[in-house]
PDB file of N, CA and C in Angstrom:
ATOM      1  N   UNK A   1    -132.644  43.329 -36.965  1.00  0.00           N
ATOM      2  CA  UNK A   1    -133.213  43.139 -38.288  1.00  0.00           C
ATOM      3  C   UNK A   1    -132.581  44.126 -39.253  1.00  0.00           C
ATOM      4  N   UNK A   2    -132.433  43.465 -40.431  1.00  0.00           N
ATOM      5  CA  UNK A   2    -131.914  44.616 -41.401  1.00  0.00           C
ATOM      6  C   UNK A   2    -132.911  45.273 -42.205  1.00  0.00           C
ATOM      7  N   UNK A   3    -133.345  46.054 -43.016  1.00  0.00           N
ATOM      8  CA  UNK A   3    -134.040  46.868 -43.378  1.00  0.00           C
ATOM      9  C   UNK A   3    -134.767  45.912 -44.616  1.00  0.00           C
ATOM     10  N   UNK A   4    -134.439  45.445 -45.232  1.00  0.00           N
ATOM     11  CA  UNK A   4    -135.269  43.942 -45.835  1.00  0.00           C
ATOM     12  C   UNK A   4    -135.947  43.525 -44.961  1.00  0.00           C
ATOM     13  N   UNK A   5    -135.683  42.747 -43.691  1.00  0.00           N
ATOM     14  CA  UNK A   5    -136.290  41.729 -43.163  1.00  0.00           C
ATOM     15  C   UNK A   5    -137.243  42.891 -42.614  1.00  0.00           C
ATOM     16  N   UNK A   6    -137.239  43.894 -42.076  1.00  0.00           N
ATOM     17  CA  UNK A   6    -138.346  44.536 -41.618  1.00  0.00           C
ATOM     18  C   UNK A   6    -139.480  45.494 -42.711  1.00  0.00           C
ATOM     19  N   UNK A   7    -138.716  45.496 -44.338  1.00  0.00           N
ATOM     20  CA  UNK A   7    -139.895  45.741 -45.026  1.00  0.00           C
ATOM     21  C   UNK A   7    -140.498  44.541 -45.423  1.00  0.00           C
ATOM     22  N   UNK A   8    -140.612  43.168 -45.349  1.00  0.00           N
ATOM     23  CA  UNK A   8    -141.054  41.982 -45.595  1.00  0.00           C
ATOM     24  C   UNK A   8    -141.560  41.151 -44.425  1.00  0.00           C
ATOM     25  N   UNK A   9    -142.301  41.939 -44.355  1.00  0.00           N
ATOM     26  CA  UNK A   9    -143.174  41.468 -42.881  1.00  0.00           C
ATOM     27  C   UNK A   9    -143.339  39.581 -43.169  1.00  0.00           C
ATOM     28  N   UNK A  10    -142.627  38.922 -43.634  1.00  0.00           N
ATOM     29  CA  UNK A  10    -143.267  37.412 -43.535  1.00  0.00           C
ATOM     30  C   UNK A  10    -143.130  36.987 -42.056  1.00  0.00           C
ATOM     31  N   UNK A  11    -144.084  35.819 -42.118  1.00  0.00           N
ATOM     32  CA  UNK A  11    -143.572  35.309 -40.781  1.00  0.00           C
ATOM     33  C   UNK A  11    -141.969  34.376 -40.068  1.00  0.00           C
ATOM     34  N   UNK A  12    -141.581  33.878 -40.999  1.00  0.00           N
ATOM     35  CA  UNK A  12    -140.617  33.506 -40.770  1.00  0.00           C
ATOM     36  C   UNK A  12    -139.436  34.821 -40.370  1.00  0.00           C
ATOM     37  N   UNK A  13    -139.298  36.239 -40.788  1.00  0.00           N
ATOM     38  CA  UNK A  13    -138.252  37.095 -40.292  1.00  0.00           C
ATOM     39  C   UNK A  13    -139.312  37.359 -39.428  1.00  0.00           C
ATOM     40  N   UNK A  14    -140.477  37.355 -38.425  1.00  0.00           N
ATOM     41  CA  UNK A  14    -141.098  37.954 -37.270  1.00  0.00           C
ATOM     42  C   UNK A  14    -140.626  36.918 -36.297  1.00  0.00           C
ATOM     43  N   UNK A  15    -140.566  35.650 -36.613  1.00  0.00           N
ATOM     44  CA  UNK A  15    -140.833  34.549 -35.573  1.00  0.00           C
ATOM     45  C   UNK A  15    -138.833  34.697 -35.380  1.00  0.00           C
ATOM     46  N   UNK A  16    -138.166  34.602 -36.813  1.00  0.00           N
ATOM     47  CA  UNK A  16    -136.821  34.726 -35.819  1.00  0.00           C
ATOM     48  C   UNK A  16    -136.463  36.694 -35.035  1.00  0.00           C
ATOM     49  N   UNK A  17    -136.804  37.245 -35.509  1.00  0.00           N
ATOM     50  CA  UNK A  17    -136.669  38.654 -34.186  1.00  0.00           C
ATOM     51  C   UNK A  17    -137.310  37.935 -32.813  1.00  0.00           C
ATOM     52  N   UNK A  18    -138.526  37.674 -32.897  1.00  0.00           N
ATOM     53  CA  UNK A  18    -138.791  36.901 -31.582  1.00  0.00           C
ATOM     54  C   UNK A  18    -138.174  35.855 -31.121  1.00  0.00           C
ATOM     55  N   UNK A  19    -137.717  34.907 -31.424  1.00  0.00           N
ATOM     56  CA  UNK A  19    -136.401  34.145 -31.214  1.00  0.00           C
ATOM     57  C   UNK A  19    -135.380  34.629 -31.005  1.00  0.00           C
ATOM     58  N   UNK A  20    -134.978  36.009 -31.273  1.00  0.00           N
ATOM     59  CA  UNK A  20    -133.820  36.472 -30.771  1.00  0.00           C
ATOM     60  C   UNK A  20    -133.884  37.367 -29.619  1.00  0.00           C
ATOM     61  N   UNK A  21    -135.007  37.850 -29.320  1.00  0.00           N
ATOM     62  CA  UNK A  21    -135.669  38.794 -27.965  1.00  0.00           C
ATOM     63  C   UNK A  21    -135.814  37.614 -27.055  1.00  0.00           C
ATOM     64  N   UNK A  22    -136.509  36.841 -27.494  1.00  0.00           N
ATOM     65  CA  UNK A  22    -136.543  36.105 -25.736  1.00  0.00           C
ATOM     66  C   UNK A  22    -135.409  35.174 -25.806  1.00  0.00           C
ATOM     67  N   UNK A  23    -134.257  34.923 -26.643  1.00  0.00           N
ATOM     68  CA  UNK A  23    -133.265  34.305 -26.269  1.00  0.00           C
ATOM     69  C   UNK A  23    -132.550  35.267 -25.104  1.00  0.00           C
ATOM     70  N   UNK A  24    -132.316  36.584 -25.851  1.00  0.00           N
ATOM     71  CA  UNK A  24    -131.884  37.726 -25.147  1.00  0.00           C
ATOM     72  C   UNK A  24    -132.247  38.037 -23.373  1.00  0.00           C
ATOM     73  N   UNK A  25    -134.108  38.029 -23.459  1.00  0.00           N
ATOM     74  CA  UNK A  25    -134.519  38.187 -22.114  1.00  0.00           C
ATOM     75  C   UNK A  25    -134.343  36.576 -21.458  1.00  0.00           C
ATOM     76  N   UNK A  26    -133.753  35.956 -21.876  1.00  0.00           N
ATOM     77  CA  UNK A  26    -133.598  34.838 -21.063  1.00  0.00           C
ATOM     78  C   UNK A  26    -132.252  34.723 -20.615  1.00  0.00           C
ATOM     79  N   UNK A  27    -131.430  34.786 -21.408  1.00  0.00           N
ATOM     80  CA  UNK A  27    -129.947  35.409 -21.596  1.00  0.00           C
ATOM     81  C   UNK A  27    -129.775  35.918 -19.941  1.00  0.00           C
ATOM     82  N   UNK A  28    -130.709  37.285 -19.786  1.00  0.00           N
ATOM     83  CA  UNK A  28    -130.124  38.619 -19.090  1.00  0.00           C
ATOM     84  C   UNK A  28    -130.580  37.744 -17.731  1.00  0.00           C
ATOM     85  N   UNK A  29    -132.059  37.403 -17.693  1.00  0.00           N
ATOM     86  CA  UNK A  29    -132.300  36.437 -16.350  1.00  0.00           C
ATOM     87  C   UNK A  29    -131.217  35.567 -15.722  1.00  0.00           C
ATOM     88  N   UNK A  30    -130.620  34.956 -17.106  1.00  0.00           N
ATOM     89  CA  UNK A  30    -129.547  33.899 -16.394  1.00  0.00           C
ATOM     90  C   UNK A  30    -128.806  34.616 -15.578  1.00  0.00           C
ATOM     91  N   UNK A  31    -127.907  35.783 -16.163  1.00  0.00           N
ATOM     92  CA  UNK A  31    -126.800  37.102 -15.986  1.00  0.00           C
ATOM     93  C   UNK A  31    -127.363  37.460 -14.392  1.00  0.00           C
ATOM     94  N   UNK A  32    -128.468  37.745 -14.453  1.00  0.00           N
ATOM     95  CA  UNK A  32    -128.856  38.268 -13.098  1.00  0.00           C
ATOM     96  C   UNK A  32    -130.234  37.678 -12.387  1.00  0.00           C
ATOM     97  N   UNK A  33    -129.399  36.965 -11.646  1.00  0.00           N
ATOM     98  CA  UNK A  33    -130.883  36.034 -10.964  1.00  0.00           C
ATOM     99  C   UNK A  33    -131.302  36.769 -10.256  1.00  0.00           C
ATOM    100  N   UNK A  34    -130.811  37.408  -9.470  1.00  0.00           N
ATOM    101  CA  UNK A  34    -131.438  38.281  -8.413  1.00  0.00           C
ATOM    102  C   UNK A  34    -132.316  39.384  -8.442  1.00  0.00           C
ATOM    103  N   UNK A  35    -132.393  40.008  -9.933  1.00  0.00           N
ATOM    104  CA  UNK A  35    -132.904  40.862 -10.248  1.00  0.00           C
ATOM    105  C   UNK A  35    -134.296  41.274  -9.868  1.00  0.00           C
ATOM    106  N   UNK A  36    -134.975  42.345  -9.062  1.00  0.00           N
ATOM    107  CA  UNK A  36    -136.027  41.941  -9.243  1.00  0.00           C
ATOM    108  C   UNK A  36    -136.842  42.806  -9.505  1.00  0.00           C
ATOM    109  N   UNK A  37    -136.252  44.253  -9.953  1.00  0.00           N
ATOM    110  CA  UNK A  37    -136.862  45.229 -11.277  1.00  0.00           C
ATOM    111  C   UNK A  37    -136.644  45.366 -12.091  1.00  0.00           C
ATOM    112  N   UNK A  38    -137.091  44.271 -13.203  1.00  0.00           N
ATOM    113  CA  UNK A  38    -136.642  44.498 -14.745  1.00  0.00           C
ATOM    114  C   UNK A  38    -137.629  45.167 -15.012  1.00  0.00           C
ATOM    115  N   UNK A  39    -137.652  45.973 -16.325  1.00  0.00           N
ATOM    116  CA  UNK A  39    -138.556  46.793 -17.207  1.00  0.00           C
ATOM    117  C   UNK A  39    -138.046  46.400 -18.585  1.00  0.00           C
ATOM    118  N   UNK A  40    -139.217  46.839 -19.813  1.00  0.00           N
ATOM    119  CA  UNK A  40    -139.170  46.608 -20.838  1.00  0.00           C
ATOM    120  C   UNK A  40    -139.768  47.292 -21.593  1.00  0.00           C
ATOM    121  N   UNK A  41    -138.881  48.578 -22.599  1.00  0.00           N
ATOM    122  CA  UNK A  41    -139.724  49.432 -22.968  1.00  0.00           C
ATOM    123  C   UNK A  41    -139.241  49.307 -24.437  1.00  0.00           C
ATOM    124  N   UNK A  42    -140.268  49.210 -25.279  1.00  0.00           N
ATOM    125  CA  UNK A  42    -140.125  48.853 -26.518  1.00  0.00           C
ATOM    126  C   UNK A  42    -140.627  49.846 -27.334  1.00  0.00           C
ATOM    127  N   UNK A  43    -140.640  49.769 -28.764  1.00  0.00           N
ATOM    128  CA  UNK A  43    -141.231  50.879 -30.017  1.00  0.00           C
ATOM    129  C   UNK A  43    -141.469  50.258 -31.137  1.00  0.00           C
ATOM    130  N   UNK A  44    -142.194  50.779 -31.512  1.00  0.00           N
ATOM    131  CA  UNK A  44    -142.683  50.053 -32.491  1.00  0.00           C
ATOM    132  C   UNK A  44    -143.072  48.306 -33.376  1.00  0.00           C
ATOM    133  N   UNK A  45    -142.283  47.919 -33.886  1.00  0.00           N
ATOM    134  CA  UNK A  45    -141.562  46.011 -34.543  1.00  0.00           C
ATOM    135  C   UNK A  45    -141.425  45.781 -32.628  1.00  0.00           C
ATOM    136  N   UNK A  46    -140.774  46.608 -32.233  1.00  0.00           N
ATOM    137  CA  UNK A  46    -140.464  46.067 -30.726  1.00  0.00           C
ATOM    138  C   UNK A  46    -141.980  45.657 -29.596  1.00  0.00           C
ATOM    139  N   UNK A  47    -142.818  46.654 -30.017  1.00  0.00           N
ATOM    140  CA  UNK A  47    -143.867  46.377 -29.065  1.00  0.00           C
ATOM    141  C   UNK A  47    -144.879  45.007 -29.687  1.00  0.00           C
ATOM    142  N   UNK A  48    -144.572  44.634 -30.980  1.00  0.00           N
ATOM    143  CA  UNK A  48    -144.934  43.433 -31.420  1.00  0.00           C
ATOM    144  C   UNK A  48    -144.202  42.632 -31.058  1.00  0.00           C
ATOM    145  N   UNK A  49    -143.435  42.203 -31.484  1.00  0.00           N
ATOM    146  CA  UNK A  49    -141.993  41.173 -30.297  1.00  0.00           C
ATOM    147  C   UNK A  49    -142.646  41.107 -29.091  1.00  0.00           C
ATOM    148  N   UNK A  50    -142.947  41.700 -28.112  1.00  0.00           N
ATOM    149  CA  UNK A  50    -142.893  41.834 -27.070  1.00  0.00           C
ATOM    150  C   UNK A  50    -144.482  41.313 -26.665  1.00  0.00           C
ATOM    151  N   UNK A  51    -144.942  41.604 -27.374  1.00  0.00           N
ATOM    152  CA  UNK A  51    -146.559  41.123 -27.614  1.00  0.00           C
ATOM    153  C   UNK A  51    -147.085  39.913 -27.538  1.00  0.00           C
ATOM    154  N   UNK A  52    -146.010  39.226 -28.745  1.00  0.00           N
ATOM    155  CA  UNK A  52    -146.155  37.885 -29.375  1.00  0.00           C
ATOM    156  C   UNK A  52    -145.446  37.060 -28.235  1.00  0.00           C
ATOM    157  N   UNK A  53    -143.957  37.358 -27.704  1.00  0.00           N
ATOM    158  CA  UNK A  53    -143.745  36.388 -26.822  1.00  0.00           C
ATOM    159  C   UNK A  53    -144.824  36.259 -25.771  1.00  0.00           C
ATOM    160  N   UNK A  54    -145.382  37.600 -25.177  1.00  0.00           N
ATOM    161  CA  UNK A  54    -146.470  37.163 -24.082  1.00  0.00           C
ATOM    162  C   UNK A  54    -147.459  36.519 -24.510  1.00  0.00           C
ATOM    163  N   UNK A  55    -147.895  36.409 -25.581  1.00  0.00           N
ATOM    164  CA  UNK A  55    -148.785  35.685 -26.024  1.00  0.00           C
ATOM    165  C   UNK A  55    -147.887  33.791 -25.854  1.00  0.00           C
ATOM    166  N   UNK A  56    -146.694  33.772 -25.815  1.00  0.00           N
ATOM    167  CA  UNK A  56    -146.467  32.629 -25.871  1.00  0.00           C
ATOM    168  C   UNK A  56    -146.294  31.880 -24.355  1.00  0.00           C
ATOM    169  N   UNK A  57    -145.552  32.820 -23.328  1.00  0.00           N
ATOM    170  CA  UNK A  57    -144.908  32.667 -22.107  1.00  0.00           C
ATOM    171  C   UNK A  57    -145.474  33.484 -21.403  1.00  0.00           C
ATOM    172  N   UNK A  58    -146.809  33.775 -20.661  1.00  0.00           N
ATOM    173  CA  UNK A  58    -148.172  34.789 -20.215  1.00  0.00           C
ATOM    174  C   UNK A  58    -147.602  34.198 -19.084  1.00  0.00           C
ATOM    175  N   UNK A  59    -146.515  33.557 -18.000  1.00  0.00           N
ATOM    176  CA  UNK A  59    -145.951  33.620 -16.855  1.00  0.00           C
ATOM    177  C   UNK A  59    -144.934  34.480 -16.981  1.00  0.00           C
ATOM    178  N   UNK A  60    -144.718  34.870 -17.875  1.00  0.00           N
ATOM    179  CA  UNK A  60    -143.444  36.086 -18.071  1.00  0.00           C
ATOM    180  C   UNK A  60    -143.713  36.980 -17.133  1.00  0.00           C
ATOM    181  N   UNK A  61    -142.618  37.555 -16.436  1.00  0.00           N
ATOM    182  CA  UNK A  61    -142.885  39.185 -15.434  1.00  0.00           C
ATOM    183  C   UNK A  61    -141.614  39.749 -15.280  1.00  0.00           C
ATOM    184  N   UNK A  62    -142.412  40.894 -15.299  1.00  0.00           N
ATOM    185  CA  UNK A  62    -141.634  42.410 -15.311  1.00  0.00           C
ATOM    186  C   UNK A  62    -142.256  43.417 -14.501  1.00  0.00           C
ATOM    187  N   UNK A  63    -141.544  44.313 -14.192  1.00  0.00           N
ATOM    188  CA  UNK A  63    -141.394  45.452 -13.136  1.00  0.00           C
ATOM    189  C   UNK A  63    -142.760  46.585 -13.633  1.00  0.00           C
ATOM    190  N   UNK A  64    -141.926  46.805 -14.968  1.00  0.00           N
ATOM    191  CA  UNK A  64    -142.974  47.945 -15.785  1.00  0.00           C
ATOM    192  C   UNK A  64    -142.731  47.793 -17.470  1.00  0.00           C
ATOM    193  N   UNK A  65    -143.397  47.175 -18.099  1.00  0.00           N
ATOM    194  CA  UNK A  65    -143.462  47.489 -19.577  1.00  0.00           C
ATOM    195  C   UNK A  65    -144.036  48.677 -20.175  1.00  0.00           C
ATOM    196  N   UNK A  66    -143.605  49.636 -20.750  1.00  0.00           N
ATOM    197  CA  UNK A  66    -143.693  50.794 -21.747  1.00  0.00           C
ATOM    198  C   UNK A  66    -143.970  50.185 -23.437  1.00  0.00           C
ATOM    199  N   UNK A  67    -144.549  50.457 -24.118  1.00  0.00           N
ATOM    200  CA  UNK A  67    -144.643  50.431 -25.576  1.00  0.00           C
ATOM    201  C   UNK A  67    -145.056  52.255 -26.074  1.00  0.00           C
ATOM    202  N   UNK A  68    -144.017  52.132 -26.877  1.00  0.00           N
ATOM    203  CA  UNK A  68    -144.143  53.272 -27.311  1.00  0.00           C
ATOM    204  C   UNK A  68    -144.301  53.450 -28.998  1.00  0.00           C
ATOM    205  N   UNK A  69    -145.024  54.235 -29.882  1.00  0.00           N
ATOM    206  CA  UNK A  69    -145.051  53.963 -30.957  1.00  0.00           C
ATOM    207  C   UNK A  69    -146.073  52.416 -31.356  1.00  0.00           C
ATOM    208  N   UNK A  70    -147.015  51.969 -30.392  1.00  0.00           N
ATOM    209  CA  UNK A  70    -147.076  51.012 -30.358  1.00  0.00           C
ATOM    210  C   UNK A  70    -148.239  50.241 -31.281  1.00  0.00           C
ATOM    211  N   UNK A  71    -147.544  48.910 -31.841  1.00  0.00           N
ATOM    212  CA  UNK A  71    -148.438  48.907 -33.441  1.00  0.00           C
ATOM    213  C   UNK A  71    -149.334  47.454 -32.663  1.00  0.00           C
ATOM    214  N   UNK A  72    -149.392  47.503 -31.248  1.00  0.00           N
ATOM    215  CA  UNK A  72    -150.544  46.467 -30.431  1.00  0.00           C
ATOM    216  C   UNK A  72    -151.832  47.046 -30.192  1.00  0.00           C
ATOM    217  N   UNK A  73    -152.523  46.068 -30.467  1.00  0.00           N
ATOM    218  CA  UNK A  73    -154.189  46.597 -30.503  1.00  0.00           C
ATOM    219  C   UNK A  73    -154.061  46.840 -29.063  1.00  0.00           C
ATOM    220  N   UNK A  74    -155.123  47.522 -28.928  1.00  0.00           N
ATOM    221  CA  UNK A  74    -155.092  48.156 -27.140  1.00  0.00           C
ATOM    222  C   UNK A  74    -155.767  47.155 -26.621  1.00  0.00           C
TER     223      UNK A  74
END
């Protein structure tokens, strides 16, 4: 994100960062099937991303998620 799209919280620049994170974590799955300790440690805009896709794909898994700075309700 460039520094616009992250002072203009609309939804359309939230929904494409999230479109580009789980293209990414889908991406890396392809790269490595075998994998079977991923982690995901995010900050801040990141621990929302990370939020919202589980809210979309709640079969998603990972090893250990970290949020740090984190702007998710507990």
């Amino acid at each position: 994100m460039n520094i616009l799209e992250f002072l203009l919280p609309t939804p359309y620049f939230r929904n494409t960062a999230k479109l580009m994170v789980w293209t990414q974590i889908q991406h890396a799955k392809l790269l490595h099937p075998n994998a079977s300790r991923v982690s995901v440690i995010a900050h801040s805009f990141g621990t929302y991303v990370i939020a919202q896709i589980f809210k979309e794909q709640f079969a998603l898994k990972f090893h250990r998620i970290i949020f740090c700075g984190s702007v998710v309700r507990y």
